[in-house]
Protein backbone atom coordinates (compact mmCIF):
# COMPACT_ATOMS: atom_id res chain seq x y z
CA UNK A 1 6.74 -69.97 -71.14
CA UNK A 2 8.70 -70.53 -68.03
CA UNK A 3 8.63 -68.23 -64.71
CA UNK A 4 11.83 -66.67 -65.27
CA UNK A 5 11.29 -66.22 -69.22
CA UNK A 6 7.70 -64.27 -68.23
CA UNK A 7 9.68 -62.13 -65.59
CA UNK A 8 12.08 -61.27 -68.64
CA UNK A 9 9.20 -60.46 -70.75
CA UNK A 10 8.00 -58.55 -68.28
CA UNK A 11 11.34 -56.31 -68.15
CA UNK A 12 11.38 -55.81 -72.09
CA UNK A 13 7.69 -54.52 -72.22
CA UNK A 14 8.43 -52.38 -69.31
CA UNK A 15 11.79 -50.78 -70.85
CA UNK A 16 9.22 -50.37 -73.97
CA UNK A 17 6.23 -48.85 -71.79
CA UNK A 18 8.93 -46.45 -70.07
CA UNK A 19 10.30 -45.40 -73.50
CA UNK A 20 6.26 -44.40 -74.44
CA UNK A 21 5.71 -42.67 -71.48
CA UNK A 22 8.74 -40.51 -71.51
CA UNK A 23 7.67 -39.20 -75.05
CA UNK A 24 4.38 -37.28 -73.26
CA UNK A 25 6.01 -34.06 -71.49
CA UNK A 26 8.71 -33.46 -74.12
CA UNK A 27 5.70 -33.98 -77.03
CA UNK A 28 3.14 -32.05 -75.08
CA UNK A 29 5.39 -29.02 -74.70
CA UNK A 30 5.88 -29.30 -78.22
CA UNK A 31 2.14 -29.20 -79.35
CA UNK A 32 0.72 -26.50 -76.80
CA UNK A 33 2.08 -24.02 -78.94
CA UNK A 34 -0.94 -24.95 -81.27
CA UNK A 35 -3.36 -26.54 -79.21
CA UNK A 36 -4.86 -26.03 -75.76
CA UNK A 37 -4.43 -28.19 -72.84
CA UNK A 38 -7.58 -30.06 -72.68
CA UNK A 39 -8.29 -30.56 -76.28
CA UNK A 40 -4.38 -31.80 -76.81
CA UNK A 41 -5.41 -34.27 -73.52
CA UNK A 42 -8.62 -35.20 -75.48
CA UNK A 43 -6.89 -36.13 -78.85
CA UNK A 44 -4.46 -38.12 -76.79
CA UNK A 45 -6.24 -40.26 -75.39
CA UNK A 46 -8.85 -40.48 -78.93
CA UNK A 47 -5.44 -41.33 -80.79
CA UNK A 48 -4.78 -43.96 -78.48
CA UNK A 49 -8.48 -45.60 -78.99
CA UNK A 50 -7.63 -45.11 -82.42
CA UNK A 51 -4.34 -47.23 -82.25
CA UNK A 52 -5.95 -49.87 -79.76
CA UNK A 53 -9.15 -50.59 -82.39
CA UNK A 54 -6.67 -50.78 -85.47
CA UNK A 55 -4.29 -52.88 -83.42
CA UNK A 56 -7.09 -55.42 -82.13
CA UNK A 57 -8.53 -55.35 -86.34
CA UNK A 58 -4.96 -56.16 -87.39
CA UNK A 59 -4.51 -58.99 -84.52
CA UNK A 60 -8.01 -60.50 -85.95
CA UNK A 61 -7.24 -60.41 -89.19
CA UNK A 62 -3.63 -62.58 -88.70
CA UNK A 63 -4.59 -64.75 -86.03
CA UNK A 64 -6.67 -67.92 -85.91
CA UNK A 65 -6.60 -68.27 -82.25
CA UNK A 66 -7.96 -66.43 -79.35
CA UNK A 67 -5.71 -65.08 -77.81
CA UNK A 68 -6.86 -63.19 -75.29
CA UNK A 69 -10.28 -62.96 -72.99
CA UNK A 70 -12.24 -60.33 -73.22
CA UNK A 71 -14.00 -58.68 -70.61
CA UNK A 72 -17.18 -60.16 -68.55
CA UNK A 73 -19.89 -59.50 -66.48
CA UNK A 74 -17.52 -60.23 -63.10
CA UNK A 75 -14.68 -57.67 -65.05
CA UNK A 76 -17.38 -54.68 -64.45
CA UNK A 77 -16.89 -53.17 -61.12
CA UNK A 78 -12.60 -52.81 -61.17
CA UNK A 79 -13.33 -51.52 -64.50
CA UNK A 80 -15.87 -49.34 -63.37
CA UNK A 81 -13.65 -48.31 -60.90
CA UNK A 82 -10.90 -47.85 -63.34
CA UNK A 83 -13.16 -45.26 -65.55
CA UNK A 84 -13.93 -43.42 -62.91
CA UNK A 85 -10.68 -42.86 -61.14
CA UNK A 86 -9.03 -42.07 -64.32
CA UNK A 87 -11.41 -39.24 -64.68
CA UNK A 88 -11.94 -37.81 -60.92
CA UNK A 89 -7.67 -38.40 -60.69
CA UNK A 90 -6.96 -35.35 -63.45
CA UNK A 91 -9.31 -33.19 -61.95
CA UNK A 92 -8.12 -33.42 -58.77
CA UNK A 93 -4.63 -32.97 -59.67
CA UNK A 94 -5.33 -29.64 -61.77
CA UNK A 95 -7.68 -28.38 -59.39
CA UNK A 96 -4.59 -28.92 -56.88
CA UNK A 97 -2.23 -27.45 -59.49
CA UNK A 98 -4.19 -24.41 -59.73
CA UNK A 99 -3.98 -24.31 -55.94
CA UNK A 100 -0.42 -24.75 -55.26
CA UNK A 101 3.20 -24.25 -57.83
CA UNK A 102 3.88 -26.56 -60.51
CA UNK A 103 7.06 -27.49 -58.46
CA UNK A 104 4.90 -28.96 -55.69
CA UNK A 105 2.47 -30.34 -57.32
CA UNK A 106 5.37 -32.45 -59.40
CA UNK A 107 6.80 -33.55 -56.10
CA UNK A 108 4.02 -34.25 -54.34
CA UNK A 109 2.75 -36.96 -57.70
CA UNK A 110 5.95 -38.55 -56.86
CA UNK A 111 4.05 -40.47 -54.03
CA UNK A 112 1.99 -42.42 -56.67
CA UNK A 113 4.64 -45.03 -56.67
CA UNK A 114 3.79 -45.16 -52.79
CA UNK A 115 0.08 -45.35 -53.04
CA UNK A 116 0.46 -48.01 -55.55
CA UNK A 117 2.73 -50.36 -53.06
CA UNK A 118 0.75 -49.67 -49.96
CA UNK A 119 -3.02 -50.17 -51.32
CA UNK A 120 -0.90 -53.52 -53.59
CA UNK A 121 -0.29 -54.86 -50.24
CA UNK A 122 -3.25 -54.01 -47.93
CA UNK A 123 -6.15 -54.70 -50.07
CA UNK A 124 -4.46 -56.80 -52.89
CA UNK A 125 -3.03 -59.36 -51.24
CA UNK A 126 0.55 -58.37 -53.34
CA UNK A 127 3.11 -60.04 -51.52
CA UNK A 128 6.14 -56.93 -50.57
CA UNK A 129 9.03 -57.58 -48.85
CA UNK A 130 11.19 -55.34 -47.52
CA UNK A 131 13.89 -55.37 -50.42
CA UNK A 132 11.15 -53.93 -53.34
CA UNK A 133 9.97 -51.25 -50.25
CA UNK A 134 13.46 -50.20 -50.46
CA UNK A 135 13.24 -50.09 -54.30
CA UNK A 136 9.98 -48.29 -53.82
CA UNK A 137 11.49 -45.60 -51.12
CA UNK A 138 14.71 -45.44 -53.41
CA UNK A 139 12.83 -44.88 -56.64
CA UNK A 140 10.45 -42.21 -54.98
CA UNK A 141 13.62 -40.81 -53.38
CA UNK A 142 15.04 -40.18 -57.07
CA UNK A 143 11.56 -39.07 -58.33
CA UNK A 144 11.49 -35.98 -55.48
CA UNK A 145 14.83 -35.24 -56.70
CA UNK A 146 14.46 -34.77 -59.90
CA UNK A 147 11.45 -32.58 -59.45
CA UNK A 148 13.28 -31.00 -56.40
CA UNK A 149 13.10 -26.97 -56.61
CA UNK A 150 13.87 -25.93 -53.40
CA UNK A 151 12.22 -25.73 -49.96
CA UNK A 152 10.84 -22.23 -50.86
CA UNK A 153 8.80 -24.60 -53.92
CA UNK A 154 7.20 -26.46 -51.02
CA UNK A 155 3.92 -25.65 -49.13
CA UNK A 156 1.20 -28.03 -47.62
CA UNK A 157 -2.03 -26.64 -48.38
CA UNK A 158 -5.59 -27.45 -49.62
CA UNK A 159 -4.28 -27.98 -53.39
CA UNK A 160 -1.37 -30.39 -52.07
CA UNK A 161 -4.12 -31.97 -50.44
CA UNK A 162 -5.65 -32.37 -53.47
CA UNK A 163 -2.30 -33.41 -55.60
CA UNK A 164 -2.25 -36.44 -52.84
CA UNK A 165 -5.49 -37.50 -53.19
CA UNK A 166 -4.99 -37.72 -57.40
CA UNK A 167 -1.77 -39.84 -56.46
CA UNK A 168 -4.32 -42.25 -54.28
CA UNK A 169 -6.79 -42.72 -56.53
CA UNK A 170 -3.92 -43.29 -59.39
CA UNK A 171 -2.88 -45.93 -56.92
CA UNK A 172 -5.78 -47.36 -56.70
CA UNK A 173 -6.80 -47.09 -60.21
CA UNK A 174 -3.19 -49.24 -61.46
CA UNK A 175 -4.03 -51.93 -59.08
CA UNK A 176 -7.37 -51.99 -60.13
CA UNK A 177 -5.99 -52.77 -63.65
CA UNK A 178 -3.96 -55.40 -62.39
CA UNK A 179 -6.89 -57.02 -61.06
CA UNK A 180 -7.91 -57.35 -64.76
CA UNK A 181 -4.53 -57.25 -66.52
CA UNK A 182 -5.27 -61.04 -68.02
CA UNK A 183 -8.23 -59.64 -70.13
CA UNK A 184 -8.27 -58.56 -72.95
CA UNK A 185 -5.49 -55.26 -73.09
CA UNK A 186 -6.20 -53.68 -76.08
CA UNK A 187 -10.14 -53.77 -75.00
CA UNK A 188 -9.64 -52.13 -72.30
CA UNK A 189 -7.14 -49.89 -73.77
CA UNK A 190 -10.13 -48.87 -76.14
CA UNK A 191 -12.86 -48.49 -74.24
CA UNK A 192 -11.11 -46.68 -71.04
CA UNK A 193 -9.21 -44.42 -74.06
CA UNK A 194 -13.11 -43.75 -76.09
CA UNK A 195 -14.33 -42.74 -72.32
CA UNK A 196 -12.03 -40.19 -71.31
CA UNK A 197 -11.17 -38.55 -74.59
CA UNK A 198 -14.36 -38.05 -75.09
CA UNK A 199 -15.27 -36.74 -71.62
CA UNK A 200 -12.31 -34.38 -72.07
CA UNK A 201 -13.22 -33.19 -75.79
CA UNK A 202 -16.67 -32.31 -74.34
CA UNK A 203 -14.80 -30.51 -72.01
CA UNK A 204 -12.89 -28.55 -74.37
CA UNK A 205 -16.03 -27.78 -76.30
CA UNK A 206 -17.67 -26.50 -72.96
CA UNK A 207 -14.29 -24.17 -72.31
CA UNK A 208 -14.78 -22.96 -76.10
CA UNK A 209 -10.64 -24.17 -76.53
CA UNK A 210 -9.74 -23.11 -80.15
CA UNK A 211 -7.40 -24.81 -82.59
CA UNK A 212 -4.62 -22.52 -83.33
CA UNK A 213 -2.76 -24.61 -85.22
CA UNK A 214 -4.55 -27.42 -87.42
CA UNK A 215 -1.54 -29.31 -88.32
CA UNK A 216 -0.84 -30.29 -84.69
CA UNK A 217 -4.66 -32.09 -85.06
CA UNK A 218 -2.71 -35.89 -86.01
CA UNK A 219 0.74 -34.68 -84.35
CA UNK A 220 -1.47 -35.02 -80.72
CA UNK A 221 -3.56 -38.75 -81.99
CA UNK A 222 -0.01 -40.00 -82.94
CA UNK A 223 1.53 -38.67 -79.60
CA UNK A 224 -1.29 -40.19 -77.82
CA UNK A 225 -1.46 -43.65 -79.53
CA UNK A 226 2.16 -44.10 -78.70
CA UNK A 227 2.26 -42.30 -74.99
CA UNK A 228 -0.98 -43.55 -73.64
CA UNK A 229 -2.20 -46.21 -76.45
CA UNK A 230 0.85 -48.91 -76.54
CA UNK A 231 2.34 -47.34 -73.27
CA UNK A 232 -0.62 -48.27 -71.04
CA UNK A 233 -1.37 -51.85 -73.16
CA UNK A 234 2.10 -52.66 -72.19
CA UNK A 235 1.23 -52.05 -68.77
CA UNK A 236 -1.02 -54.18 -68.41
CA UNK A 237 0.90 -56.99 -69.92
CA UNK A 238 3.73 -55.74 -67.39
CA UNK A 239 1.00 -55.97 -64.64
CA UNK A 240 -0.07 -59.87 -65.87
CA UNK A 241 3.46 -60.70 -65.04
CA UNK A 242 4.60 -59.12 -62.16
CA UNK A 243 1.57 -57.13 -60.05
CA UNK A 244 1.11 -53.72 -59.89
CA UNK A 245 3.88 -52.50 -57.29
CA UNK A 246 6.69 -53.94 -59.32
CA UNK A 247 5.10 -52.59 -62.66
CA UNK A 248 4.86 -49.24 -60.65
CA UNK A 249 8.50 -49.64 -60.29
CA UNK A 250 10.21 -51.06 -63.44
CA UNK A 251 8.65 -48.18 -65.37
CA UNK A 252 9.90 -45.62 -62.86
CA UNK A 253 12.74 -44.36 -65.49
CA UNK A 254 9.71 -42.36 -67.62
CA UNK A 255 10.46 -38.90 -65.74
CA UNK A 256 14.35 -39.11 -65.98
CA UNK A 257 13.99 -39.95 -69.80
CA UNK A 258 11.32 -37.25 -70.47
CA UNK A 259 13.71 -34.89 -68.42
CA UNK A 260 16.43 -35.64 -70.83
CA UNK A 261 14.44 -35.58 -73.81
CA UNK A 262 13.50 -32.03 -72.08
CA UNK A 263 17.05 -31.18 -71.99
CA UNK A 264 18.17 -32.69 -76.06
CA UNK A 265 15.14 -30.80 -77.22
CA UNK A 266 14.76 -27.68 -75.36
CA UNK A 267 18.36 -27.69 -74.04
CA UNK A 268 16.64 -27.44 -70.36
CA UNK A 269 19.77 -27.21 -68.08
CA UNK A 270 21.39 -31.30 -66.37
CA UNK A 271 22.30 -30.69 -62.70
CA UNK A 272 24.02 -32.60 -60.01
CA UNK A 273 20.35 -33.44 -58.68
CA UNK A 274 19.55 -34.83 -62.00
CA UNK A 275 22.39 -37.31 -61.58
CA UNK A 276 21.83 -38.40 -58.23
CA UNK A 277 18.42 -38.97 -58.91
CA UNK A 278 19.23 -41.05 -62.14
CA UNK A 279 21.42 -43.35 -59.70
CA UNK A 280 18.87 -43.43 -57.11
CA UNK A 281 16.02 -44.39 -59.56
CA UNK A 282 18.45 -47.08 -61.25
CA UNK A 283 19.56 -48.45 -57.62
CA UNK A 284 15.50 -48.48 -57.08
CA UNK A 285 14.86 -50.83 -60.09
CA UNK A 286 17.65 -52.96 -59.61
CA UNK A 287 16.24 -53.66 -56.58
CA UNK A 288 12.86 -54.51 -57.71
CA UNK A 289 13.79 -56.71 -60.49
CA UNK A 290 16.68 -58.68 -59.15
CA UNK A 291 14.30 -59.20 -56.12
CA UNK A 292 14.40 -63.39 -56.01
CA UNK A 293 10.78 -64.62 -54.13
CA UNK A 294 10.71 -68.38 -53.16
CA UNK A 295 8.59 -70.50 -50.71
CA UNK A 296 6.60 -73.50 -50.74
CA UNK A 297 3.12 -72.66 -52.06
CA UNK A 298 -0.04 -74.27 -52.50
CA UNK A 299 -2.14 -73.56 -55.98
CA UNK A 300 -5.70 -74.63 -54.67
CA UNK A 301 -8.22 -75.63 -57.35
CA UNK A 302 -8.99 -73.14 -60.16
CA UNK A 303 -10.74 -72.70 -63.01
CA UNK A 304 -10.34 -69.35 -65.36
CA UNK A 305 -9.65 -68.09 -68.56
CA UNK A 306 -6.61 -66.27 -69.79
CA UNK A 307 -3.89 -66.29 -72.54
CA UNK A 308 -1.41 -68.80 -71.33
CA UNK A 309 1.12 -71.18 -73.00
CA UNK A 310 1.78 -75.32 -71.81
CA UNK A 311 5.70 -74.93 -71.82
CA UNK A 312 5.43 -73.98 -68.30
CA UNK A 313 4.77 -75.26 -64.94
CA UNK A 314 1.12 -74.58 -64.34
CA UNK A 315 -0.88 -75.45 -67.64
CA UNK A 316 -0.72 -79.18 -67.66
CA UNK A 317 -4.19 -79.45 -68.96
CA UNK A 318 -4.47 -81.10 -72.26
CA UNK A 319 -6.11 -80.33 -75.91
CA UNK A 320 -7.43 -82.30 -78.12
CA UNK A 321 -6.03 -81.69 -81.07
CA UNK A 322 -2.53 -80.28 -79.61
CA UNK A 323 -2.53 -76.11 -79.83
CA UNK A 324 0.98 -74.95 -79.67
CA UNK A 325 1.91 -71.57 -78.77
CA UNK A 326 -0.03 -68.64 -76.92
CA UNK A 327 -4.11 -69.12 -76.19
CA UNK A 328 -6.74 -68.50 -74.63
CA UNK A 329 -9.63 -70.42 -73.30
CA UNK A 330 -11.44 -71.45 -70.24
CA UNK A 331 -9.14 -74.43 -68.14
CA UNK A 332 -9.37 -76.02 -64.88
CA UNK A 333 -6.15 -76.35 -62.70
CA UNK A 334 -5.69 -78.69 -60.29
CA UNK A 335 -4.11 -78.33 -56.78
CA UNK A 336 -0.71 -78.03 -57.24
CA UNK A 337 2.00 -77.61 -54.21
CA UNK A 338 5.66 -76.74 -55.13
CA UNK A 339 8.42 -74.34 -54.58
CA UNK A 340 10.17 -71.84 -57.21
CA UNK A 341 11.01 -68.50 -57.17
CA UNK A 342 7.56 -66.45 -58.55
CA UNK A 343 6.07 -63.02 -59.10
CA UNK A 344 2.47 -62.05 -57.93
CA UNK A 345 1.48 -62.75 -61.31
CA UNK A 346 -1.99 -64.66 -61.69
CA UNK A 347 -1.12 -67.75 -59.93
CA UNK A 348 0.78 -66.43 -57.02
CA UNK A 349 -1.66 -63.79 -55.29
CA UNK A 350 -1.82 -66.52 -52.88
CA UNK A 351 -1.70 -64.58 -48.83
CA UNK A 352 1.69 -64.87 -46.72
CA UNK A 353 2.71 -65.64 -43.54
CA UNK A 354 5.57 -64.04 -41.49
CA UNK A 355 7.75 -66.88 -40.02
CA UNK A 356 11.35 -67.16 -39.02
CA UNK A 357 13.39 -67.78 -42.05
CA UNK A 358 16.09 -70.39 -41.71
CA UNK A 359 20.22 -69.16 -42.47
CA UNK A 360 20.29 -69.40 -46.07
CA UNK A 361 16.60 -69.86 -46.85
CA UNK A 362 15.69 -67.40 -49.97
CA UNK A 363 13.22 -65.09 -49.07
């Protein structure tokens, strides 16, 4: 598959991931009636291990080929990383929550998107040019405003303090999954999923949460294997494609859609904020994916192994007998030096250098 038809891809699972997302506030409003927070958080993310193993049994049972890799010795540390922060994050933002108002804390998350971009580009050699920081200010611009209550709602204290440093670590934690986005997504869908539901069911236990109402039990799995099962697998594919800033961006649209789910389901009142921040967030992701990124780049000699196809323009390598369609096996490429407009997808996290750009160069 060509470089443009992966960026389009790309777009489609991200409209897909943003639809999954947006289904959590609206659906968790709906089940804490019956259950309490941390069990309903536990079953989540259990219902979404549930839907990763069955999807990964039904993709073994149709397919012949391999077509993704799964995780290795050399995968352990960002995933490490990724288990951890995804349980440290939650606590930090409810310990800040119990700090400071709701309202705050929902503004202050808003700087995810920023934390994401900023640790993409220092320590993840993600190329970002000044058009997706735009996108990234506009989209975060749109994200305060929709969660905007007034500067009587602010306050900068110890729990903001903490609401910050759960938007750093989520940061850190979705470019840490970028870093092994070509794995294997519904294994580490699964396992990351089996960790934390069970951490937070254990929790539950230890708070003595009750079930008030039993027939919300499979309502919260099937809320979780859509929100947080296919949502984050899609993700990752996203991620594969594009990096984690963009990702971060194209699936920016989750609060406005939850907020008008809020407002179809619970009739919660539209305001003039809510509309400037839908055209805000929409300028914002026009931005980032009509962003065009060209130069003359070098692909130095590689060997790995991911899913790939050979209709594009870095698997030249051959088989013997001729596999068509998607794959996955371990394949050398050879240096390859040649110019086309590319995402900071797996073969373009090569490092940049600022130099004057020539009148009509694309950039």
């Amino acid at each position: 598959m060509g470089t443009l038809s992966e960026q389009r891809r790309a777009l489609v699972l991200a409209g897909i991931a943003t639809l999954a997302f947006s289904l959590s506030t609206p659906g968790n409003k709906l089940l804490m009636g019956g259950l309490p927070p941390v069990l309903l958080a536990a079953l989540m993310y259990l219902g979404a291990c549930l839907w990763a193993g069955l999807a990964k049994l039904w993709e073994r049972w149709r397919g012949k080929t391999r077509l993704e890799t799964p995780l290795m010795k050399e995968d352990r540390a960002p995933f490490l990383g990724i288990l951890i922060g995804d349980t440290v994050a939650p606590v930090c933002y409810m310990v800040g929550l119990s700090m400071t108002s709701p309202a705050n804390s929902s503004l202050l998350h808003n700087f995810e998107f920023v934390t994401t971009a900023l640790f993409a580009m220092l320590f993840f050699k993600e190329a970002i040019g000044g058009r997706l920081w735009v996108a990234i200010a506009t989209i975060t611009a749109g994200s305060i405003l929709l969660t905007w209550e007034g500067f009587e709602a602010f306050s900068f204290n110890p729990g903001s303090l903490m609401v910050l440093l759960s938007a750093c670590i989520w940061g850190l934690t979705n470019n840490l999954s970028r870093m092994i986005s070509v794995k294997d997504p519904l294994q580490i869908v699964m396992i990351k999923s089996a960790f934390t539901g069970l951490g937070a069911l254990s929790l539950s236990l230890v708070l003595g949460e009750k079930v008030l109402s039993p027939e919300y039990v499979p309502l919260g799995l099937l809320l979780g294997a859509i929100s947080f099962g296919l949502g984050n697998y899609l993700v990752i594919r996203v991620q594969r494609g594009v990096g984690a800033a963009r990702a971060s961006a194209y699936t920016s649209f989750a609060p406005f859609i939850s907020a008008l789910l809020s407002f179809v389901i619970f009739r919660d009142r539209l305001t003039v904020a809510f509309a400037l921040a839908l055209g805000l967030i929409a300028a914002g992701v026009y931005l980032a994916v009509f962003e065009r990124h060209e130069h003359l780049h070098t692909h130095e000699p590689q060997t790995h192994d991911h899913r790939h196809r050979h209709d594009d323009e870095h698997h030249l390598h051959s088989h013997e007998p001729v596999c068509i369609g998607e794959h996955s096996h371990l394949h050398t490429h050879e240096q390859l030096i040649h110019r086309h407009p590319h995402k900071p997808d797996i073969h373009h996290r090569h490092q940049h250098q600022r130099r004057a750009r020539q009148p009509g160069q694309p950039h």
